[in-house]
Protein backbone atom coordinates (compact mmCIF):
# COMPACT_ATOMS: atom_id res chain seq x y z
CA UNK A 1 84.92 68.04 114.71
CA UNK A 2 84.76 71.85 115.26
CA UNK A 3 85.88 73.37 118.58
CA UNK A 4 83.22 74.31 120.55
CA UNK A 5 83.93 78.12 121.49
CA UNK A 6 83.36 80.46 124.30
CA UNK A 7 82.53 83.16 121.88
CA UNK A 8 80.99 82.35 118.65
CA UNK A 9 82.76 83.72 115.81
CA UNK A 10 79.26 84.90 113.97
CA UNK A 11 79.17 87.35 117.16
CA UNK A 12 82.79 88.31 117.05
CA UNK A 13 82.32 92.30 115.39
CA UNK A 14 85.52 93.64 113.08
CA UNK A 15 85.73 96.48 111.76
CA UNK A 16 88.49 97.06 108.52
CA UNK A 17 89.34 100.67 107.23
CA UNK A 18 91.43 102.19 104.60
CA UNK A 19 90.16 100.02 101.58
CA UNK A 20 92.24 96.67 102.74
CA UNK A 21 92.99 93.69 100.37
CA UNK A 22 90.10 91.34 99.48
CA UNK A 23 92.47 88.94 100.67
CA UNK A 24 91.72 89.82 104.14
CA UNK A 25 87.82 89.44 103.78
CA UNK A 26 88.81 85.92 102.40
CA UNK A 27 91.03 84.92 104.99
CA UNK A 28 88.49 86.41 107.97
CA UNK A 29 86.00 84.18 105.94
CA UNK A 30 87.72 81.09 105.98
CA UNK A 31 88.28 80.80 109.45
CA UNK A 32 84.17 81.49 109.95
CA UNK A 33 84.24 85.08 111.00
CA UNK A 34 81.19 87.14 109.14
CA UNK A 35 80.65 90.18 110.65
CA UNK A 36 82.69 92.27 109.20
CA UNK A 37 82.38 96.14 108.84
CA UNK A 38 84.72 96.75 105.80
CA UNK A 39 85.30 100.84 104.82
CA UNK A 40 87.48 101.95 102.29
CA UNK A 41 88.15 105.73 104.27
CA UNK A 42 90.14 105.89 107.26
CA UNK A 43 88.75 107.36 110.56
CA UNK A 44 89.62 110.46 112.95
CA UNK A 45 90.14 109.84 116.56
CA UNK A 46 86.50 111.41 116.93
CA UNK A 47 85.30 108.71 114.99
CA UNK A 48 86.48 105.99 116.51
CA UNK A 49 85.59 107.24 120.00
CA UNK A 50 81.74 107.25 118.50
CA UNK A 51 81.93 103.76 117.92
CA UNK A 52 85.06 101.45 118.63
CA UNK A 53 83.62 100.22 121.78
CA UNK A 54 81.24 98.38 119.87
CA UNK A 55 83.90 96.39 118.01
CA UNK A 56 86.48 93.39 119.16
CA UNK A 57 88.81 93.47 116.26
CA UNK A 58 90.29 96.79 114.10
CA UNK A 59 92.22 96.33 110.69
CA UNK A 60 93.90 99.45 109.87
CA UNK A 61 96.77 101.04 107.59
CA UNK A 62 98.88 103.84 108.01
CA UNK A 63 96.38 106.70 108.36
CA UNK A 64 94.22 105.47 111.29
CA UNK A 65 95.78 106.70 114.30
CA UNK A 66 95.15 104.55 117.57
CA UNK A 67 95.75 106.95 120.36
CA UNK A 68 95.64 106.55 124.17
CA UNK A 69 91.82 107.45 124.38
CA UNK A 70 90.69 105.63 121.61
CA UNK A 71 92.61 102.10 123.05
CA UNK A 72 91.02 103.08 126.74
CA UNK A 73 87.47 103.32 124.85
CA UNK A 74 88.06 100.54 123.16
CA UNK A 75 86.66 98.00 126.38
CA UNK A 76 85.66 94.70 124.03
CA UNK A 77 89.09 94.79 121.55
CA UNK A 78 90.62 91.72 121.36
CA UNK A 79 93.54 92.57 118.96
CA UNK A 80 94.17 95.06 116.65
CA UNK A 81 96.04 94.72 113.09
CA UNK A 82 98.30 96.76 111.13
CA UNK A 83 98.14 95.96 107.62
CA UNK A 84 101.17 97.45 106.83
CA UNK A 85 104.77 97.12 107.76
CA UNK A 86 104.96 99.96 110.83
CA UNK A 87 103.29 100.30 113.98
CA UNK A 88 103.88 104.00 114.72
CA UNK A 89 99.90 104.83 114.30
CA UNK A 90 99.04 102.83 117.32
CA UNK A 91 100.10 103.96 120.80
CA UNK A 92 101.62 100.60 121.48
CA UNK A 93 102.44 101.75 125.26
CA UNK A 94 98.74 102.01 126.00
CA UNK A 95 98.28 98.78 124.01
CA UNK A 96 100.97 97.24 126.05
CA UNK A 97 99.33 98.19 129.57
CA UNK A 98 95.83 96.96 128.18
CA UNK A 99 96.98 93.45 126.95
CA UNK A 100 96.20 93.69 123.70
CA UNK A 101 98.04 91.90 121.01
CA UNK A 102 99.07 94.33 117.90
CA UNK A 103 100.41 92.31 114.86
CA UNK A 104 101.88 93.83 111.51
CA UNK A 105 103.33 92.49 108.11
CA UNK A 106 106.75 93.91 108.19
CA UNK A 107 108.03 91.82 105.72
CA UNK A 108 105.63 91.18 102.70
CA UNK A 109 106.49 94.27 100.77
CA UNK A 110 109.91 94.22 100.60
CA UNK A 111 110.08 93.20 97.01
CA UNK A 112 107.82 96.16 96.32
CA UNK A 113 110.04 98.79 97.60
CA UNK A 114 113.24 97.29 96.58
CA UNK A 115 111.81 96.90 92.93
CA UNK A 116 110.89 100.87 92.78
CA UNK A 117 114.47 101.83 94.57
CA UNK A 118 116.06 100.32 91.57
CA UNK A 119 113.50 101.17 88.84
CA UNK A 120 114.07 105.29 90.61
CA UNK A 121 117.80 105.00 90.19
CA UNK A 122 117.60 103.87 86.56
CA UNK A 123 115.24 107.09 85.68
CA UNK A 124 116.86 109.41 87.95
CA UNK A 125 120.88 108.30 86.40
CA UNK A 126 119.06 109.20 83.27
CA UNK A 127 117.73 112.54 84.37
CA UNK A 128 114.21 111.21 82.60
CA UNK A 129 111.52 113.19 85.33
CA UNK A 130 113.40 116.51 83.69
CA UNK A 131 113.58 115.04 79.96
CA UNK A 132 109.14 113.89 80.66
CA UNK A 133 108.76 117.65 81.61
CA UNK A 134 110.39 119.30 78.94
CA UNK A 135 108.32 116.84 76.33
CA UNK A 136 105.12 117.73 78.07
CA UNK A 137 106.09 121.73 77.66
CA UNK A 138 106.49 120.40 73.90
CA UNK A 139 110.28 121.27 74.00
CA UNK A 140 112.39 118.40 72.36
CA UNK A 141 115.71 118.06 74.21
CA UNK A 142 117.77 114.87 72.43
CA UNK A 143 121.16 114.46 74.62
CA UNK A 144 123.55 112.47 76.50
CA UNK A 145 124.42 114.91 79.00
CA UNK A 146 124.26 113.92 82.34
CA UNK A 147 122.68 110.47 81.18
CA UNK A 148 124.65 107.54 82.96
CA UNK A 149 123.94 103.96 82.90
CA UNK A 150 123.78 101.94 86.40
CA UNK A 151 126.35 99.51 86.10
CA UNK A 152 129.46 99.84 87.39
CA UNK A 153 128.26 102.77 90.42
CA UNK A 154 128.00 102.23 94.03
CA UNK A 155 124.87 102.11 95.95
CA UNK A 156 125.32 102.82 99.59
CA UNK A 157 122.76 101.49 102.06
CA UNK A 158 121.60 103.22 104.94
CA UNK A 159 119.94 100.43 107.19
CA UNK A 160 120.23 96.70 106.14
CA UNK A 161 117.28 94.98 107.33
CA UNK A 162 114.98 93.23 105.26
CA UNK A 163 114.05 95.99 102.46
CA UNK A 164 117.82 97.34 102.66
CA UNK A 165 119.13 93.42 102.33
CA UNK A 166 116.43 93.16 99.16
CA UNK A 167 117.79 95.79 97.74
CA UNK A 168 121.17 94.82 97.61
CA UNK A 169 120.33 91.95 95.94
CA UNK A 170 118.69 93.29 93.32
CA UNK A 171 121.26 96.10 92.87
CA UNK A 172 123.82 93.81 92.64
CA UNK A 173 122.50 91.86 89.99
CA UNK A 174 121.89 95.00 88.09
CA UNK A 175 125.94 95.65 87.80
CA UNK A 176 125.98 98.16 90.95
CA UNK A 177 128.85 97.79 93.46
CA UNK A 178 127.16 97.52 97.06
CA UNK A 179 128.39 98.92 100.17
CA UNK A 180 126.15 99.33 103.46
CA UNK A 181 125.99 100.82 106.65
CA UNK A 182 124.07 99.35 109.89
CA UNK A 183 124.12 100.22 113.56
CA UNK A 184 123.81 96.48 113.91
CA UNK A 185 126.48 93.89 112.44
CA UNK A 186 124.66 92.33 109.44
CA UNK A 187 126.14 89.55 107.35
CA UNK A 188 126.25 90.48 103.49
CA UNK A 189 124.52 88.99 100.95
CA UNK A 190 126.46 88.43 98.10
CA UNK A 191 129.38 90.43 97.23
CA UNK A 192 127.74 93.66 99.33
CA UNK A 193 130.69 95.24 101.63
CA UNK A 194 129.91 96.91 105.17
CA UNK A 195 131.28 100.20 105.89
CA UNK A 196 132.42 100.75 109.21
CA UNK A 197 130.58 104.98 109.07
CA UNK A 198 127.72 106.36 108.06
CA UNK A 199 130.41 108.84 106.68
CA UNK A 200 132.08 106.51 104.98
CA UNK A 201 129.05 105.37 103.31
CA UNK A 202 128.23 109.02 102.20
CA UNK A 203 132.02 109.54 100.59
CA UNK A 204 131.78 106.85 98.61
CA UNK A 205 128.78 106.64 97.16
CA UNK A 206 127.14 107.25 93.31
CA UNK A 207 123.18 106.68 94.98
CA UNK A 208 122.76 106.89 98.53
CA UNK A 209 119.31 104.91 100.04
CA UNK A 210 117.64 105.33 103.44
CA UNK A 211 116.03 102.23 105.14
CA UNK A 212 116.07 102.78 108.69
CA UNK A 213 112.98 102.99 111.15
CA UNK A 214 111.51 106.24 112.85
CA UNK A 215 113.28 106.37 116.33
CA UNK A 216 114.87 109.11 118.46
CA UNK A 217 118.27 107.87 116.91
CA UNK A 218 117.36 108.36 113.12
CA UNK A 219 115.34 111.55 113.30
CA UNK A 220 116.98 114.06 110.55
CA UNK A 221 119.66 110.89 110.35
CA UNK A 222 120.67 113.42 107.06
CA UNK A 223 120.64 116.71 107.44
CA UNK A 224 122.68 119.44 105.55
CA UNK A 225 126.50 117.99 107.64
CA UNK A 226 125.46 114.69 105.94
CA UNK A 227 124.61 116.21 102.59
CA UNK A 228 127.63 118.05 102.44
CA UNK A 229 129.46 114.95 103.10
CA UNK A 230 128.29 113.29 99.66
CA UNK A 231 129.73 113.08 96.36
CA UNK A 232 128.81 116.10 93.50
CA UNK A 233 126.11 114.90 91.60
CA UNK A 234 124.94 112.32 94.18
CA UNK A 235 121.29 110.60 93.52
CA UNK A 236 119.61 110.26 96.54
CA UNK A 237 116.76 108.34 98.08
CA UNK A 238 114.14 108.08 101.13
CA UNK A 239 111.40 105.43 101.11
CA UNK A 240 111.55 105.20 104.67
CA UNK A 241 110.54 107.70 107.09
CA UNK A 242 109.97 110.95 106.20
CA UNK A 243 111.50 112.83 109.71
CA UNK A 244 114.90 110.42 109.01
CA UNK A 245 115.64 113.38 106.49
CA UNK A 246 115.75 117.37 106.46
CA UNK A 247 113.79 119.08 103.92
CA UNK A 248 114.96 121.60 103.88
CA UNK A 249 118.52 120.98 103.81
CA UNK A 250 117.28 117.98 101.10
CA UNK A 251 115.78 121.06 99.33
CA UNK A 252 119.07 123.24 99.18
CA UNK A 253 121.05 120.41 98.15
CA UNK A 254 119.52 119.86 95.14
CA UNK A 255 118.72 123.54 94.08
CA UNK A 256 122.63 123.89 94.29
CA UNK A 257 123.46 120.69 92.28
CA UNK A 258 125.06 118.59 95.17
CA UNK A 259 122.40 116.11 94.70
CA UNK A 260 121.56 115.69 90.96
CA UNK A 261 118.51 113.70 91.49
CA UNK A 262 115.90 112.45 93.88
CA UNK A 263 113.48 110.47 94.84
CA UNK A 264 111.40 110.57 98.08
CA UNK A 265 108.11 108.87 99.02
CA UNK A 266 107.56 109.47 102.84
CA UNK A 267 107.52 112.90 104.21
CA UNK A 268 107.38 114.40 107.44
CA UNK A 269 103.76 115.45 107.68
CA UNK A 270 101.31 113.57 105.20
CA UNK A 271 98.14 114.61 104.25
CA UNK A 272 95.16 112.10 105.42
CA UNK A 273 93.47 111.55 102.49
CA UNK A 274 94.25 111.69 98.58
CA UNK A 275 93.53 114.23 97.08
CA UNK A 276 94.84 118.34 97.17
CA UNK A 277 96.35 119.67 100.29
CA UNK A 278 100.25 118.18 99.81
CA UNK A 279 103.00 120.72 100.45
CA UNK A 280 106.61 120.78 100.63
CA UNK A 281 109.91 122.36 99.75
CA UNK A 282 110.69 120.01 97.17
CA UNK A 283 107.78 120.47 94.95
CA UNK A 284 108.69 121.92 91.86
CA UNK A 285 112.14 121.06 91.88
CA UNK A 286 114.00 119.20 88.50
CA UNK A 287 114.58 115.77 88.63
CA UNK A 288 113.11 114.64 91.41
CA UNK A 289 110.58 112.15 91.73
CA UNK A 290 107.96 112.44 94.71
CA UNK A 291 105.76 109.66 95.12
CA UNK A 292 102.98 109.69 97.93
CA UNK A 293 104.17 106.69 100.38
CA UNK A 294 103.71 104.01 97.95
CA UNK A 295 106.74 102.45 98.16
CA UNK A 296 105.01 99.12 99.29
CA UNK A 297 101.69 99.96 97.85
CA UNK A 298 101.83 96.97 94.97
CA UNK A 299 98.53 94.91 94.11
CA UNK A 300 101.18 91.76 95.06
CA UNK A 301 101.97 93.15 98.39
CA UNK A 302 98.80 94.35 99.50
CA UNK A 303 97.55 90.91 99.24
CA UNK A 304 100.22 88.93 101.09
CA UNK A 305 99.68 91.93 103.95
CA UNK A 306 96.01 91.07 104.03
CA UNK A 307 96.27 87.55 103.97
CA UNK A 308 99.62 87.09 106.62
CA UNK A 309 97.84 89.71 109.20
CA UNK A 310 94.28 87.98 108.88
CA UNK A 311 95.81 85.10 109.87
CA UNK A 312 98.01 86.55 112.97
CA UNK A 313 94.37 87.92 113.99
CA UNK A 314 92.75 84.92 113.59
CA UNK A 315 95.59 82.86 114.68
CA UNK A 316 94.84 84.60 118.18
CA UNK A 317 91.54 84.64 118.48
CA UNK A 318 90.98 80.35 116.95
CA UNK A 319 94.35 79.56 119.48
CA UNK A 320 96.05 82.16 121.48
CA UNK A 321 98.56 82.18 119.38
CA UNK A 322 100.94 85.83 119.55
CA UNK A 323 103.84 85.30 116.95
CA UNK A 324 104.66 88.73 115.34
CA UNK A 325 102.89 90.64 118.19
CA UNK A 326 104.50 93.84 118.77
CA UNK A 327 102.89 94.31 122.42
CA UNK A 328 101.96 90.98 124.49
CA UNK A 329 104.67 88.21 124.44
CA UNK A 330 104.76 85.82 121.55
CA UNK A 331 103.94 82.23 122.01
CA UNK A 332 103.19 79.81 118.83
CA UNK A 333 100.44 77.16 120.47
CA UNK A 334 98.44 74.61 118.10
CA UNK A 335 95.10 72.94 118.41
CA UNK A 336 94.70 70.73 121.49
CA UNK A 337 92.10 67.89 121.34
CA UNK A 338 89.98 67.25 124.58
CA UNK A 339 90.87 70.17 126.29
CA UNK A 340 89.95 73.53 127.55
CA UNK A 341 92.01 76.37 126.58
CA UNK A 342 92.56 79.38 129.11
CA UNK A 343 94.45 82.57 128.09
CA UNK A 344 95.60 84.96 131.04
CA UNK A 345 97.19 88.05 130.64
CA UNK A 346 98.60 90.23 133.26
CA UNK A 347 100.83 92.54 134.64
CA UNK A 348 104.85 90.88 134.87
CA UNK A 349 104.42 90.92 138.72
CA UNK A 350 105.66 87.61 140.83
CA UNK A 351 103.14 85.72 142.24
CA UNK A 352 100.30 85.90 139.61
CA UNK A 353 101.03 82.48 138.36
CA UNK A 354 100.65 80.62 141.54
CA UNK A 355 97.79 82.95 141.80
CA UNK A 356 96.46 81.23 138.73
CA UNK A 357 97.89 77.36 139.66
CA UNK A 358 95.93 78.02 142.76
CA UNK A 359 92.67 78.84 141.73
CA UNK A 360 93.03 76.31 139.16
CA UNK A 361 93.09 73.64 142.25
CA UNK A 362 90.82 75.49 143.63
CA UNK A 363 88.40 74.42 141.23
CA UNK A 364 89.74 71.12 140.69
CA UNK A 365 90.92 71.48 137.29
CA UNK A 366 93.99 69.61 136.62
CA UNK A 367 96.48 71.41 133.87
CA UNK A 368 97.35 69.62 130.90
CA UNK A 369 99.81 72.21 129.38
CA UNK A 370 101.02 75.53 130.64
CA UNK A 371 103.10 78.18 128.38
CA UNK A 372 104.42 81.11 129.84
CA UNK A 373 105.96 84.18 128.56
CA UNK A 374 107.36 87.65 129.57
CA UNK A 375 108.65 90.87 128.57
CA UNK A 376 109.30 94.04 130.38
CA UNK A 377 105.52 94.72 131.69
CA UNK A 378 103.46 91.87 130.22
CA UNK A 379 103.13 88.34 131.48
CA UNK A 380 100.79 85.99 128.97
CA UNK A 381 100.11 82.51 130.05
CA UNK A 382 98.01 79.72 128.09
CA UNK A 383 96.44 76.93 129.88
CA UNK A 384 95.48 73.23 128.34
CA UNK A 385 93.42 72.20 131.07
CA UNK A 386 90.62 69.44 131.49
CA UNK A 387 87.46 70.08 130.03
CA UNK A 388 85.43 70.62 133.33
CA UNK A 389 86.56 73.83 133.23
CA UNK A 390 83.53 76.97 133.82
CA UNK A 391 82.70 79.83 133.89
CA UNK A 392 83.04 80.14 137.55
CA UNK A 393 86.55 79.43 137.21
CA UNK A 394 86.85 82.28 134.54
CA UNK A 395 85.00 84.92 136.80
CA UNK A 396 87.83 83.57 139.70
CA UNK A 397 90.37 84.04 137.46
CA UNK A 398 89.71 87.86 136.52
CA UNK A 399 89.79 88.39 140.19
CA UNK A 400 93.39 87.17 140.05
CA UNK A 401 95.67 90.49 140.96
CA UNK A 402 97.26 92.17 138.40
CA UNK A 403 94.97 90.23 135.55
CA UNK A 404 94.23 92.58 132.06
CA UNK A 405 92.04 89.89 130.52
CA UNK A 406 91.29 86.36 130.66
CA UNK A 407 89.17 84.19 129.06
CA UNK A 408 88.37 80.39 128.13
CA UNK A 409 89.05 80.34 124.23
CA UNK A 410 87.32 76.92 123.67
C-alpha cells in the first residue's frame, strides 16, 4: 500500500528547461509526479524571477544560470537538478545557506567524451579537418605528409578522474602509450604511468588532453609557458573547461606550428543559444576542430543523465534521500513501514538536535530512527518516528532555532 503523503505529488509543480531527455519525463512519471512544465529553451535570470516562485522543483542544463536572487525568490523549491555533469550554473553557496539539495550526473557521459577524445586524435594525426577543406574548395590534395597513425604515440592526461581514467582505457587499447598527471594520487588503470609534473607530462607527450574542473587552481592551467613546454607538432585537446586554457596563447601556438592540430569544445565565454553570435581567436585556423560543448552531448548519455538525476530528485522528495547532493549532506534512507518520516534541515549550530529530541517529547512522539549528518554549514537530520505525529509538531519544529526547512514527508 501507497504512502500516504504530506504533499501530494499531483500538486508538486516542476518545471524542466533546455529540451531534457524524455527519459526524465518517464522517470518523473513513474514515481506519480504529473505536473510538469517541460521547455526546450533555457531561461534568463529575468525569467525565472517572473515565475520560479511558483515552482518546487527546476531541471536545468548548462545554460540556465541559478544566481543568488533567483534561489532567494525561489521560496517553495524543494531541490533543484543539474542534468549535466557540472554545477557551476547554480550559486551553490546560496543553495547551501537555503537548504536546498542540488544533485548532478557527473558520471554518465564519460564514455561520450572519451569516445570523441579518441575519434579527434585519429582525424587530427591525420590532418583530415585541413584535407575536408581543401575537398570542399574542390582542390584535390592526395599525400602522406604529416599523416601519422595513433599507435605507438603517447597521450598525456591532464586530470585523471572519471573521463581522464575512460580515456586511458580506451587509448590504450587503441596502441597509445599512456602517461598522466593528477594533483591527487590516482591508481592506473592498466599499463597507464603517472608523471610526477605537469611539465613532465607536457615534454613527453605526442597528444596532450585536459580533464580538470573550473577552480581558482586550473584557470589558464596552459597558457603560452605551458605551450612552449610541448613537443613540435604537438596535438592538443580541451573538452573541459574553457578558462583552464589561454586563447590566445592556444591561438599563437598553432599559427606558428608548435601545435599541429586541435581540438577544443568548451570556451571561455559561450553563446546562450545556437545559432550565430560565436567568436573566437581560433576560428579560421587549419586543422583544428571546434565543436560547441558537446563533448557529452550523445543520445546515450543524455538519457542515463535524465533518468539517474530524475531519480536523485525523486529519491528526495518519495524518501529524503541526498546521495550525490552537492549542497545539503548526503544520507541514503529507504522506505519505512508504519512510520512517520520528518526531515529537518538547519544551520550546523550545537544544540539544534536536542532542540528537535525535545520538542519531539514534547509532543509525545517517540523516535523510531534518527540519521544525522554534517558538513561545514549544513546539519540534515531524518526522523522515523510514530505515526501520531501532526502538524502541530511540524509548525513547533520550524520554530526550532537555526531551522531552513522542515517538513513531515509521509
Amino acid at each position: 500500500m501507497a504512502k500516504e503523503v504530506s504533499f501530494p505529488k499531483e500538486k508538486i509543480k516542476i518545471l524542466l528547461l533546455e529540451g531534457l531527455h524524455q527519459s526524465a519525463l518517464n522517470e518523473f512519471h513513474k514515481k506519480g509526479y504529473t505536473n510538469i512544465d517541460s521547455r526546450k529553451e533555457a531561461m534568463s535570470e529575468a525569467e525565472l524571477l517572473e515565475c520560479i516562485e511558483n515552482y518546487h522543483i527546476i531541471g536545468i542544463r548548462s545554460k540556465t544560470n541559478l544566481t543568488a536572487p533567483v534561489l532567494e525568490k525561489a521560496k517553495k523549491l524543494m531541490t533543484i537538478g543539474c542534468f549535466c555533469i557540472g554545477t557551476n550554473q547554480v550559486d551553490l553557496k546560496k543553495a547551501t545557506e537555503l537548504g536546498i539539495p542540488v544533485f548532478n550526473s557527473p558520471y554518465s557521459n564519460t564514455r561520450s567524451v572519451a569516445e570523441l577524445i579518441i575519434g579527434n586524435s585519429i582525424m587530427l594525426l591525420r590532418g583530415i579537418p585541413q584535407k575536408s577543406t581543401f575537398m570542399h574548395d574542390g582542390n584535390w590534395q592526395k599525400t602522406a605528409t604529416r599523416s601519422y597513425e595513433l599507435r605507438g604515440k603517447t597521450i598525456g592526461i591532464i586530470g585523471y578522474g572519471h573521463i581522464g581514467s575512460q580515456v586511458s582505457v580506451l587509448a590504450e587499447s587503441m596502441g597509445l602509450k599512456v602517461i598522466y598527471f593528477d594533483i591527487e594520487p590516482k591508481l592506473p588503470l592498466g599499463n597507464a604511468n603517472s608523471v610526477d609534473t605537469l611539465e613532465e607530462l607536457l615534454q613527453k607527450s605526442d597528444i596532450v588532453t585536459l580533464h580538470v574542473p573550473a577552480t581558482a587552481q586550473t584557470q589558464n592551467l596552459i597558457g603560452e609557458k605551458e605551450f612552449a613546454l610541448m613537443k613540435d607538432g604537438v596535438v592538443f585537446q580541451n573538452l573541459a573547461r574553457g578558462n583552464v586554457v589561454d586563447i590566445p596563447a592556444l591561438a599563437n601556438a598553432i599559427k606558428s606550428g608548435k601545435i599541429s592540430g586541435a581540438a577544443i569544445d568548451v570556451f571561455p565565454k559561450e553563446p546562450k543559444q545556437n545559432g550565430p553570435g560565436f567568436e573566437s581567436e581560433l576560428v579560421g585556423l587549419h586543422n583544428i576542430i571546434l565543436t560547441p560543448h558537446i563533448g557529452g552531448s550523445t543520445q546515450e548519455a543524455q538519457e542515463n543523465i535524465g533518468t539517474e538525476v530524475a531519480t536523485k530528485l525523486t529519491g528526495f522528495l518519495d524518501n529524503g534521500s541526498t546521495l550525490g547532493s552537492k549542497t545539503v549532506p548526503e544520507i541514503s534512507l529507504s522506505v519505512q513501514q508504519n512510520t512517520r518520516r520528518v526531515l529537518h534541515i538547519h544551520h550546523n549550530v550545537p544544540g539544534v538536535l536536542t532542540e528537535i529530541n525535545s520538542t519531539l517529547s514534547k509532543h509525545d512522539v517517540n523516535i523510531l530512527g534518527q540519521y544525522l549528518k554534517t558538513n561545514e554549514t549544513i546539519g540534515y537530520v531524518v526522523l522515523d518516528v510514530d505515526g501520531n505525529a501532526d502538524l502541530e509538531l511540524m509548525e513547533d519544529l520550524k520554530k526550532v532555532k537555526n531551522t531552513l526547512k522542515a517538513r513531515i514527508l509521509y
